[in-house]
C-alpha atoms as a PDB file:
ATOM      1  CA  UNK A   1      -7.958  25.828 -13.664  1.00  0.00           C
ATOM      2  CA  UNK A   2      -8.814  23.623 -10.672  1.00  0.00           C
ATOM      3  CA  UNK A   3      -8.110  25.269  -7.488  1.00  0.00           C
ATOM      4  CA  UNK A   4      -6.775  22.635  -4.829  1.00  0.00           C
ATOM      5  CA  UNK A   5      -9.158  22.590  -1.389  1.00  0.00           C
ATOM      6  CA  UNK A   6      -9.458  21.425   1.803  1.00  0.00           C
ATOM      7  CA  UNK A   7     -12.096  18.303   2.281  1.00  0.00           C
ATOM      8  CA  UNK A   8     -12.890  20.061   5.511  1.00  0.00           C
ATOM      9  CA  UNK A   9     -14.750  22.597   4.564  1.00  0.00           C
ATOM     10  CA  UNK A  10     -18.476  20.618   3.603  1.00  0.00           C
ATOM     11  CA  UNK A  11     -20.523  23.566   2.883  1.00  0.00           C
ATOM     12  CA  UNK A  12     -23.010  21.992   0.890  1.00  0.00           C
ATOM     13  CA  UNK A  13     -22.128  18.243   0.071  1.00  0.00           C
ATOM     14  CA  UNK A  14     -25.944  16.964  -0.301  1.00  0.00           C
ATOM     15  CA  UNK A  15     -27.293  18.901  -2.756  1.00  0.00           C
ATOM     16  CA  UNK A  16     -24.114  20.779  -4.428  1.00  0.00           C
ATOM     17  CA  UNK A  17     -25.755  23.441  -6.950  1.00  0.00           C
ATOM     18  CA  UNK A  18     -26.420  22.835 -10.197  1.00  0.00           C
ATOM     19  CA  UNK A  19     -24.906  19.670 -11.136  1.00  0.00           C
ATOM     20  CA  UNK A  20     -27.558  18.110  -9.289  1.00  0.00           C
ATOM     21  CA  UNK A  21     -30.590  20.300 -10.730  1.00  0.00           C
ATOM     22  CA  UNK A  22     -30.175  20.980 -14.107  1.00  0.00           C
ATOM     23  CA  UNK A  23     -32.144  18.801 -16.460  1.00  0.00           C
ATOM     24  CA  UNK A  24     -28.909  17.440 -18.227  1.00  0.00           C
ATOM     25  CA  UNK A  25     -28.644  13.515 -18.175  1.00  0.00           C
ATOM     26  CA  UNK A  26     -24.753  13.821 -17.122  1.00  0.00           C
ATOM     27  CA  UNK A  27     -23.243  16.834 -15.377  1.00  0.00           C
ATOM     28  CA  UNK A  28     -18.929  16.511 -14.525  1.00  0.00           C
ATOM     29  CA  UNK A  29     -17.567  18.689 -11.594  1.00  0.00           C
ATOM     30  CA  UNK A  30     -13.519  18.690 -10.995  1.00  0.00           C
ATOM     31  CA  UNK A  31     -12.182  19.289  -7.437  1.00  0.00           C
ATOM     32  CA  UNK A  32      -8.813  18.761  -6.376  1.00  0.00           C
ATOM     33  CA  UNK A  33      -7.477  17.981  -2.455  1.00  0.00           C
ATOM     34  CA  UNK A  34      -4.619  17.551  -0.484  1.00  0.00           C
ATOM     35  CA  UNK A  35      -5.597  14.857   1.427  1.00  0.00           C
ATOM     36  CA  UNK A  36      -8.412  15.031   4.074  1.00  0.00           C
ATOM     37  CA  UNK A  37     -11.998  13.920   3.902  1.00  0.00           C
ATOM     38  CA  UNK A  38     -15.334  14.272   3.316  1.00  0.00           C
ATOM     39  CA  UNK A  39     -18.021  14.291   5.977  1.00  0.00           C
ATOM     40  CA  UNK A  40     -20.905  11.783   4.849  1.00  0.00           C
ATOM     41  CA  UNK A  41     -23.227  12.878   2.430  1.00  0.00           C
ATOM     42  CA  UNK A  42     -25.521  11.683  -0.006  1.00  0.00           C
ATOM     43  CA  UNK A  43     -26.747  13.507  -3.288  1.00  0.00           C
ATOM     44  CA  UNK A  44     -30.005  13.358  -5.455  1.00  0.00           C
ATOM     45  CA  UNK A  45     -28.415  11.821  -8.609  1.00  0.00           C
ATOM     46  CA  UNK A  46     -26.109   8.841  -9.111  1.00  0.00           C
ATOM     47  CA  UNK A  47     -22.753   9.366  -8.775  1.00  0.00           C
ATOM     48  CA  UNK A  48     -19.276   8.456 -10.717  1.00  0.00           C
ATOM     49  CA  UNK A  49     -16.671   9.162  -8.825  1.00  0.00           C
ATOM     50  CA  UNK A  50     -13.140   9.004 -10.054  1.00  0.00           C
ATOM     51  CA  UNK A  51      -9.361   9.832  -9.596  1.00  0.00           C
ATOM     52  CA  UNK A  52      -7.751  11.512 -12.115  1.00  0.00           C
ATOM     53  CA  UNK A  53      -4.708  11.302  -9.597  1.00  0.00           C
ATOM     54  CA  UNK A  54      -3.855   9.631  -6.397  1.00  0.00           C
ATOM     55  CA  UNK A  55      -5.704   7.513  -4.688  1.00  0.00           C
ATOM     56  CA  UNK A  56      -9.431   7.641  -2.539  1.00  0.00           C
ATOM     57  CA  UNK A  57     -11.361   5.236  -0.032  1.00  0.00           C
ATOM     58  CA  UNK A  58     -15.014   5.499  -0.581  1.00  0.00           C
ATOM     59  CA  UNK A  59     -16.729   4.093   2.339  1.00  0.00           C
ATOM     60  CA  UNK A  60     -20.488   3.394   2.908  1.00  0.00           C
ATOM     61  CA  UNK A  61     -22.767   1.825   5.495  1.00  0.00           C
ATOM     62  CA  UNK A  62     -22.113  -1.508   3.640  1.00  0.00           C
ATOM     63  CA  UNK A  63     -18.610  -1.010   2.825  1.00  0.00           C
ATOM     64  CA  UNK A  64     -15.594   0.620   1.752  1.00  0.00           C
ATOM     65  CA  UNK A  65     -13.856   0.297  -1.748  1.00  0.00           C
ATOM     66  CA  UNK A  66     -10.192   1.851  -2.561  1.00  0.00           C
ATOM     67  CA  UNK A  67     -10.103   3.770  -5.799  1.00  0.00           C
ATOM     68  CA  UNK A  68      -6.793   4.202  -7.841  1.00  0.00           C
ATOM     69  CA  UNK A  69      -6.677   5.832 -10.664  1.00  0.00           C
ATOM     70  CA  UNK A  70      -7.870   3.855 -13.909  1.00  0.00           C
ATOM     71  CA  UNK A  71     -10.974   3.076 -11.825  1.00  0.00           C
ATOM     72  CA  UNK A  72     -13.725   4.552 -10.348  1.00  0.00           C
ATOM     73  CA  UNK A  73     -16.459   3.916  -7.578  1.00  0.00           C
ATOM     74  CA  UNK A  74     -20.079   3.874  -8.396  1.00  0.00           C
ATOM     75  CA  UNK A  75     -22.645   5.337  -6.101  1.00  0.00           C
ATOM     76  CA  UNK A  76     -26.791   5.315  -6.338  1.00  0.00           C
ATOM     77  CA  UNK A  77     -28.400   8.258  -5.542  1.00  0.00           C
ATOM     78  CA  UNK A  78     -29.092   8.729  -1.929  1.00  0.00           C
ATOM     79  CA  UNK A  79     -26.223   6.237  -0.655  1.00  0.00           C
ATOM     80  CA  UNK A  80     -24.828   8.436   2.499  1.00  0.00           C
ATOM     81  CA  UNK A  81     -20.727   8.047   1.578  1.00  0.00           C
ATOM     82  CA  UNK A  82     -17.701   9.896   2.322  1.00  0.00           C
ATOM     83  CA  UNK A  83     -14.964  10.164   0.186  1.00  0.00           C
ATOM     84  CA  UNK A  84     -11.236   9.905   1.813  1.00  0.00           C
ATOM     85  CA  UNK A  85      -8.325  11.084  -0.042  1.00  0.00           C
ATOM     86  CA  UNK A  86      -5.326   8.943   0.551  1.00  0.00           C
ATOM     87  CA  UNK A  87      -2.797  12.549  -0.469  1.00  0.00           C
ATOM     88  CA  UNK A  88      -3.428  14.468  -2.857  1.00  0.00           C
ATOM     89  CA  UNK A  89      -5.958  13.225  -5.172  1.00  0.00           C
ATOM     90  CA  UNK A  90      -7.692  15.285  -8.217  1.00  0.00           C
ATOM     91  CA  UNK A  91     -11.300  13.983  -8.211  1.00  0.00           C
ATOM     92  CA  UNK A  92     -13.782  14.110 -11.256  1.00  0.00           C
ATOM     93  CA  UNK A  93     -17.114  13.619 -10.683  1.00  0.00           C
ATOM     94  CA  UNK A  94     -20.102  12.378 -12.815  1.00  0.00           C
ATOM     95  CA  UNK A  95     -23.199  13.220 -11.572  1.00  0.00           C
ATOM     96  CA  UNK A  96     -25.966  10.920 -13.731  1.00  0.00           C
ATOM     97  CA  UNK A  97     -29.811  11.400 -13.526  1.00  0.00           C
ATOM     98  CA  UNK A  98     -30.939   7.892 -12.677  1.00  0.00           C
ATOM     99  CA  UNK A  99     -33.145   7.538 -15.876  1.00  0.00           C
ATOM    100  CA  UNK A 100     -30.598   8.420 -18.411  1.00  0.00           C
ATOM    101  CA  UNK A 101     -29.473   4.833 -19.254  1.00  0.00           C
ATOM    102  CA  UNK A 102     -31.259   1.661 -18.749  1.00  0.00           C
ATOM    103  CA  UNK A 103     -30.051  -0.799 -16.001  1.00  0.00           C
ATOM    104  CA  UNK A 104     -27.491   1.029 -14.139  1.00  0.00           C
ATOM    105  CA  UNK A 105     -26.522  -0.719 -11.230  1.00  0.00           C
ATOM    106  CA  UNK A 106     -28.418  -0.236  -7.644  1.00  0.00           C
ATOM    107  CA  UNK A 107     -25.411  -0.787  -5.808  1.00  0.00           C
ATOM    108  CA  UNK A 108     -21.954   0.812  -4.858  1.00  0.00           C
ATOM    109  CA  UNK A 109     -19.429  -0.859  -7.565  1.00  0.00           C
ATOM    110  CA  UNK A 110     -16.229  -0.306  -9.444  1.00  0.00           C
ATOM    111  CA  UNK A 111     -16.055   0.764 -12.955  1.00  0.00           C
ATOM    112  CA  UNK A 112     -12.880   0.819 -15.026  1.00  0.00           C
ATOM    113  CA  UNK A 113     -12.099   4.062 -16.362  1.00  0.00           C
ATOM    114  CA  UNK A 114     -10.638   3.309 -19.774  1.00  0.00           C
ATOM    115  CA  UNK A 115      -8.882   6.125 -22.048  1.00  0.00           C
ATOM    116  CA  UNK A 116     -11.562   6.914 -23.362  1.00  0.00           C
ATOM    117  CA  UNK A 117     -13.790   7.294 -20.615  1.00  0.00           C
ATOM    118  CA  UNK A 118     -11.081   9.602 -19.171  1.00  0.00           C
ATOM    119  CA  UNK A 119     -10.875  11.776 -22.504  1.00  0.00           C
ATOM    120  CA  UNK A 120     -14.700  12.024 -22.573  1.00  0.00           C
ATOM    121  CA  UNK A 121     -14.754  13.246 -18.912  1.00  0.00           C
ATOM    122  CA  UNK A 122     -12.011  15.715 -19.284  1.00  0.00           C
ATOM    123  CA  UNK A 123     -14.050  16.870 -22.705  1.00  0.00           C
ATOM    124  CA  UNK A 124     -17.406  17.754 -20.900  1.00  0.00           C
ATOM    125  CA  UNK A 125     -15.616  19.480 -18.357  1.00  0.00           C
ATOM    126  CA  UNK A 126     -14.293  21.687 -21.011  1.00  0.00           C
ATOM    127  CA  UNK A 127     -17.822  22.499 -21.716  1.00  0.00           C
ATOM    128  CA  UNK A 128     -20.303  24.941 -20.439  1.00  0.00           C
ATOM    129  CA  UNK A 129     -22.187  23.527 -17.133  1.00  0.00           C
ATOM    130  CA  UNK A 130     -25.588  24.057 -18.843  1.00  0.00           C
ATOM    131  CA  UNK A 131     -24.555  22.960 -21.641  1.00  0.00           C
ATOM    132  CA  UNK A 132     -26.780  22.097 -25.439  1.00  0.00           C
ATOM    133  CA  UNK A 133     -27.844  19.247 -25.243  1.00  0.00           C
ATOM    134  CA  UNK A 134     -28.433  18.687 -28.780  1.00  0.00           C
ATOM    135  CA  UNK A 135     -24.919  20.105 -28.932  1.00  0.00           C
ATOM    136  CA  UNK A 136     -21.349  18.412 -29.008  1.00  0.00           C
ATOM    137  CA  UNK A 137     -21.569  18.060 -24.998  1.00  0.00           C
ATOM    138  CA  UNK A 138     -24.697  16.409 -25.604  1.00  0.00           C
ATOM    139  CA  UNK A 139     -23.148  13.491 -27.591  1.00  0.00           C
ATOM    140  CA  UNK A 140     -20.202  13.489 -25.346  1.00  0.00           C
ATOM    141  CA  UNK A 141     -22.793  13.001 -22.507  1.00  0.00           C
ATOM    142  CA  UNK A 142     -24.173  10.141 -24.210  1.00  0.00           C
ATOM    143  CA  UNK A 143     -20.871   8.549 -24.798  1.00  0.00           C
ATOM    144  CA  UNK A 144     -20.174   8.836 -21.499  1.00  0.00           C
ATOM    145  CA  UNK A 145     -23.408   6.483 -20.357  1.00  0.00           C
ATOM    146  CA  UNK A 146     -22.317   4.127 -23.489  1.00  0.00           C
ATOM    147  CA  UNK A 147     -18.464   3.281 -22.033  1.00  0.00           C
ATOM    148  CA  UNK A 148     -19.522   2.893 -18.537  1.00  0.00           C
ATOM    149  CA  UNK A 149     -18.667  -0.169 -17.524  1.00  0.00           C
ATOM    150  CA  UNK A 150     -18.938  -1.922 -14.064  1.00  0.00           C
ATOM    151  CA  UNK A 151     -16.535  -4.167 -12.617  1.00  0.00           C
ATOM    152  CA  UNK A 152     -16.584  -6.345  -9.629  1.00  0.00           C
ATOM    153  CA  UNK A 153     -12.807  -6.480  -7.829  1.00  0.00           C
ATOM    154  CA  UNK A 154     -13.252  -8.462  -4.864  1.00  0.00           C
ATOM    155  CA  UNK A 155      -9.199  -7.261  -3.794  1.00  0.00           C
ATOM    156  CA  UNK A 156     -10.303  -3.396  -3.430  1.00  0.00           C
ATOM    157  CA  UNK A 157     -13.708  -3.663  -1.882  1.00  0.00           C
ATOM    158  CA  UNK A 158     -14.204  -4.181   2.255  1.00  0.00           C
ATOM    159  CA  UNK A 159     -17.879  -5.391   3.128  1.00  0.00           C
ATOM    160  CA  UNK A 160     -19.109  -4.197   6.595  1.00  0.00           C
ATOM    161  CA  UNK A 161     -21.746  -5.972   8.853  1.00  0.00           C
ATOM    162  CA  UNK A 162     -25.318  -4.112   9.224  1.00  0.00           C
ATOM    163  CA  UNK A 163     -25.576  -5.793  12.305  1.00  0.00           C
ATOM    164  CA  UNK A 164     -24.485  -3.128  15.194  1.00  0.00           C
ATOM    165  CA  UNK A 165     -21.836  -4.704  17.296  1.00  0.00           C
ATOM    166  CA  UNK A 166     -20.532  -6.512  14.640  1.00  0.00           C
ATOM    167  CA  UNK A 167     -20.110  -3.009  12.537  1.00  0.00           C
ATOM    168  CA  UNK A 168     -18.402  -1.706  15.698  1.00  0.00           C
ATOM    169  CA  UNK A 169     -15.955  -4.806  15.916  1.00  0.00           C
ATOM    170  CA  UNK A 170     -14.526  -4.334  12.614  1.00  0.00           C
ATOM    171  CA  UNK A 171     -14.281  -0.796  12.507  1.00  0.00           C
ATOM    172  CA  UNK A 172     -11.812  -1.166  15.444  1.00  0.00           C
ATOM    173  CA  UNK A 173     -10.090  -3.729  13.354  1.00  0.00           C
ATOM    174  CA  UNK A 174      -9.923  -1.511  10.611  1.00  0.00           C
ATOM    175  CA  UNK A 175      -8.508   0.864  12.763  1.00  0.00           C
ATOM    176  CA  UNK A 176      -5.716  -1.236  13.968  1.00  0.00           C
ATOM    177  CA  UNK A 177      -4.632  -3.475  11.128  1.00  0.00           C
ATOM    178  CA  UNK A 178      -1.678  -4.727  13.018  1.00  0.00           C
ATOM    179  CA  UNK A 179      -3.731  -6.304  15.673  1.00  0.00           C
ATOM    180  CA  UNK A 180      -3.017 -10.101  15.950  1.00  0.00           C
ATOM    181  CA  UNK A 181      -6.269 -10.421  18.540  1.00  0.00           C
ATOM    182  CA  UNK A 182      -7.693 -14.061  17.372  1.00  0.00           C
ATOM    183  CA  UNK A 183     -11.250 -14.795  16.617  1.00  0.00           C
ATOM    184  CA  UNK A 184     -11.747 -16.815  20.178  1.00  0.00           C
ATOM    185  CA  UNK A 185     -10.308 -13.527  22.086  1.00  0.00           C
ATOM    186  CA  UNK A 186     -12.688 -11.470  20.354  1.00  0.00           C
ATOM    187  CA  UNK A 187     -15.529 -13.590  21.012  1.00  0.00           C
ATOM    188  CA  UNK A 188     -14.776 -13.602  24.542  1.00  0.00           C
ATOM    189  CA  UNK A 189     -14.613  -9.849  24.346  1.00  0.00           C
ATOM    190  CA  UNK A 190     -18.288 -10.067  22.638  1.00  0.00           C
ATOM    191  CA  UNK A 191     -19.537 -12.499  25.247  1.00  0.00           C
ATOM    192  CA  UNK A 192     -20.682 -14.933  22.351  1.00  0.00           C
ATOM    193  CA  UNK A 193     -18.249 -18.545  21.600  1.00  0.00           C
ATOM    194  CA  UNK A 194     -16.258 -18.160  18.702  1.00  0.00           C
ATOM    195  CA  UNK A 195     -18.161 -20.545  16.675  1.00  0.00           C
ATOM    196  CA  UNK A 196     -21.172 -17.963  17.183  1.00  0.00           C
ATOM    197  CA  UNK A 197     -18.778 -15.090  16.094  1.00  0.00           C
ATOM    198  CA  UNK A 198     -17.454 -17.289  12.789  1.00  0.00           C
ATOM    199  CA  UNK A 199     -21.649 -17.755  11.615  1.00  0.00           C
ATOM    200  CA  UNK A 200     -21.559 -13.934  12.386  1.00  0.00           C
ATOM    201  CA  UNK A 201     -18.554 -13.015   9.895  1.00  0.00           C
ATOM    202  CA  UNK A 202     -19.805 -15.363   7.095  1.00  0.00           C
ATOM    203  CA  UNK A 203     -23.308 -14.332   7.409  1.00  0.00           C
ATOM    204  CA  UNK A 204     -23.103 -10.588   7.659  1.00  0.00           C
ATOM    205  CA  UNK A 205     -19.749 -10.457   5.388  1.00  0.00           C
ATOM    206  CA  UNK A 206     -19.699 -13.280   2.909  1.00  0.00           C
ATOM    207  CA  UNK A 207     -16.324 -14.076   4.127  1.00  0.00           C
ATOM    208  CA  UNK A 208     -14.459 -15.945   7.289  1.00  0.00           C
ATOM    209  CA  UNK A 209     -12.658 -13.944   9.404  1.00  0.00           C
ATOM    210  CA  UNK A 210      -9.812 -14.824   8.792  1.00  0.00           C
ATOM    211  CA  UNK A 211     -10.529 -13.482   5.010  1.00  0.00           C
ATOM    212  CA  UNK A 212     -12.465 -10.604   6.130  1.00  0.00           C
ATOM    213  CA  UNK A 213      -9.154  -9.051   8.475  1.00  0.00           C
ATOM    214  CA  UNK A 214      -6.810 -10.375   5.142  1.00  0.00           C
ATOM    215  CA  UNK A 215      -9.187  -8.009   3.225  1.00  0.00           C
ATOM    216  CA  UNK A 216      -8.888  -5.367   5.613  1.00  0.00           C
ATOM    217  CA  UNK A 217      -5.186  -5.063   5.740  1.00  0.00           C
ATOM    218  CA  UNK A 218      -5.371  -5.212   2.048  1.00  0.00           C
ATOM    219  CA  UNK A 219      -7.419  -2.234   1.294  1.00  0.00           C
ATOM    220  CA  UNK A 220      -5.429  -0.263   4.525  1.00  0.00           C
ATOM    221  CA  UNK A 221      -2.018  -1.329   2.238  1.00  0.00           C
ATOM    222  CA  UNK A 222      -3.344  -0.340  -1.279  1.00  0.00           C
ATOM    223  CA  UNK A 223      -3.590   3.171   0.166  1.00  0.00           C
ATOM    224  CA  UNK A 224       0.195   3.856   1.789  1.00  0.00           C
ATOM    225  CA  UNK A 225       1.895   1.971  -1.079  1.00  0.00           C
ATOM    226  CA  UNK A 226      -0.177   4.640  -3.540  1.00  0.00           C
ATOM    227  CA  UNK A 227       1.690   7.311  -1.291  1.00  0.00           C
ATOM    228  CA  UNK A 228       5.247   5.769  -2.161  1.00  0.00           C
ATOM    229  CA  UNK A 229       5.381   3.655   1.581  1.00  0.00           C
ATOM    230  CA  UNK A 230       8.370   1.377   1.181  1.00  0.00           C
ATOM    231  CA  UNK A 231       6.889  -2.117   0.948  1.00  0.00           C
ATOM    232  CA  UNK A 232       8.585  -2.812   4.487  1.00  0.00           C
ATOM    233  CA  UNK A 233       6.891  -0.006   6.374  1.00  0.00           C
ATOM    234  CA  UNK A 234       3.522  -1.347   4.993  1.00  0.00           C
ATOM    235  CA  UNK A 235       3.863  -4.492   6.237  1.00  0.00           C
ATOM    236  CA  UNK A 236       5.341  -3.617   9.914  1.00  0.00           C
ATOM    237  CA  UNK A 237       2.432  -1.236   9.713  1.00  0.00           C
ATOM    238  CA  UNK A 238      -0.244  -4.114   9.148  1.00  0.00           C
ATOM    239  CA  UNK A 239       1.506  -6.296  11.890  1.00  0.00           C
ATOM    240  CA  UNK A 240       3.220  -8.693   9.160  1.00  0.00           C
ATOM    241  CA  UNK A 241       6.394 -10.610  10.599  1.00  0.00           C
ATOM    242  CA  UNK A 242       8.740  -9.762   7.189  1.00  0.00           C
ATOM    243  CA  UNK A 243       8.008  -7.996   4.177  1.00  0.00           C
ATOM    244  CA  UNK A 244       7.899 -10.851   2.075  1.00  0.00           C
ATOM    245  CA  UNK A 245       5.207 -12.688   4.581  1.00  0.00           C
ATOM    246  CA  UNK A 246       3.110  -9.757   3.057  1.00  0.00           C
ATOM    247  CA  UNK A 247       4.439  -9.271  -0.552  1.00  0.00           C
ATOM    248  CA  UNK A 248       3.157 -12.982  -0.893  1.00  0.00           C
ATOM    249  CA  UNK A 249      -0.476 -12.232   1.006  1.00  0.00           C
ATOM    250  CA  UNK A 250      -0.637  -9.333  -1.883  1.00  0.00           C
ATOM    251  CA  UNK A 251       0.531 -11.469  -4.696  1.00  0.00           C
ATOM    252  CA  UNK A 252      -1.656 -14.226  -4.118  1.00  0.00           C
ATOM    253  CA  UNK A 253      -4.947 -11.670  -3.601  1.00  0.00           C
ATOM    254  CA  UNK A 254      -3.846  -9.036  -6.355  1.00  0.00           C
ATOM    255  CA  UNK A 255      -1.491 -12.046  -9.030  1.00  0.00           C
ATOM    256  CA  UNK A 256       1.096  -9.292  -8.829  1.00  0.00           C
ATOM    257  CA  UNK A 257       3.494  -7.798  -5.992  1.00  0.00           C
ATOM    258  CA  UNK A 258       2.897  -4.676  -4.681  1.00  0.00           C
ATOM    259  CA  UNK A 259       6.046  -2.755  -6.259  1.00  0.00           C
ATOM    260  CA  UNK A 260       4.723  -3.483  -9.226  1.00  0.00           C
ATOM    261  CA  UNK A 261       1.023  -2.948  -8.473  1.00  0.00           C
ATOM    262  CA  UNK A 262       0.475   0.818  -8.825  1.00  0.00           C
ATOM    263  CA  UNK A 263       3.246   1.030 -11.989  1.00  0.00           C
ATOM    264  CA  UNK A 264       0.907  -1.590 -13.980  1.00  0.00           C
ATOM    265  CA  UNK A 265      -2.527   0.778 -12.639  1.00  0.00           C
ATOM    266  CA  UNK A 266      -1.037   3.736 -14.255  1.00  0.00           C
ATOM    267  CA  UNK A 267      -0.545   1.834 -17.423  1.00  0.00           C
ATOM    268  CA  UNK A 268      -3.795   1.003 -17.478  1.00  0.00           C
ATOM    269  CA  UNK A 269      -2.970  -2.817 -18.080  1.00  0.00           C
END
């Protein structure tokens, strides 16, 4: 039995005992939360991190990515993150030693979490931490690095600027999604024209702004409508006009509308 806890209490996120010393090519932790957040952190080994419930953000220096359940959020060892749980959320963790499999990814990315993938993480958690390796949890381990598989899903990850006051400008936008502040009033704000502030966007994002803040209210809405928000909250909540102004910004990013997004996720289809 997992016992639920409070994201709060950090007492040792870096380095957290011995799924990050033992020998073992894959170690799996379970933790469950109601709601919260983690402070940022970074560990020693590679990192899986998946919901088997609810719904996470995973945000990094270069980014954020929402996590609902039937995926999961890859993180190198040594990338500071924190993890915030959007309600309750029951988290299983990988923890992978960065040599046990060849060409694992040296970025943050999404994996999908098939049904087997879930069945051979709940299976190693059933087994001893220090477990035999030439054991059963030993082949489970190595199933485990043989179904990974790594996604890119442009709709549920947020790139962030390294530059400084352009990583301070949209973490203010993050934090008001409704704002309807144009790109020329925030240039003025930045003392730069707005044609400086577009090259700025597409350089440091990959996107326009106008795509970039689209992105932003996406990821913010992926996380209340996993909570059960009615679809017409959301979208007074992002600063959309009507609800079906946003139910068509969601279709056309996601191919599906929003009442049916989460239904289809826990389907895994």
């Amino acid at each position: 039995m997992v016992n639920w806890t409070s994201s709060k209490h950090s007492a040792s996120w870096a380095h957290d005992d011995e799924h990050q010393t033992l020998p073992h090519p894959v170690t799996a932790k379970a933790r469950n939360y109601r709601g919260g957040e983690t402070p940022a952190h970074s560990h020693p080994r590679a990192q899986l991190i998946y919901a088997g419930s609810g719904v996470m953000r995973v945000e990094t220096e270069v980014g954020c990515w929402v996590v609902p359940p039937v995926r999961g959020v890859w993180i190198p060892a040594n990338t500071t993150h924190r993890v915030i749980m959007l309600g309750s959320v029951e988290m299983r963790t990988l923890y992978i030693r960065s040599d046990a499999a060849p060409d694992l990814p040296e970025t943050c990315c999404l994996l999908e979490v098939s049904p087997l993938l879930r069945a051979l993480i709940l299976a190693l958690l059933d087994e001893p931490l220090a477990y035999e390796r030439a054991g059963r949890a030993g082949r489970i381990a190595e199933l485990i690095l043989l179904e990974l598989r790594f996604l890119k899903i442009p709709a549920l990850y947020l790139p962030m600027p390294g530059e400084t006051r352009m990583h301070s400008l949209c973490q203010e936008l993050v934090a008001n999604p409704d704002s309807h502040e144009t790109l020329e009033t925030l240039a003025a704000q930045q003392a730069v024209s707005s044609r400086t502030l577009a090259r700025q966007f597409q350089s440091e994002t990959g996107m326009s702004f106008r795509q970039w803040r689209q992105q932003a209210r996406l990821v913010e809405a992926l996380g209340h409508l996993a909570n059960g928000v009615p679809v017409a909250r959301v979208a007074e909540k992002l600063g959309y006009r009507s609800a079906s102004a946003f139910t068509a910004m969601f279709k056309r990013a996601l191919g599906m509308e929003p009442r049916r997004y989460f239904s289809t996720e826990s389907a895994g289809t």
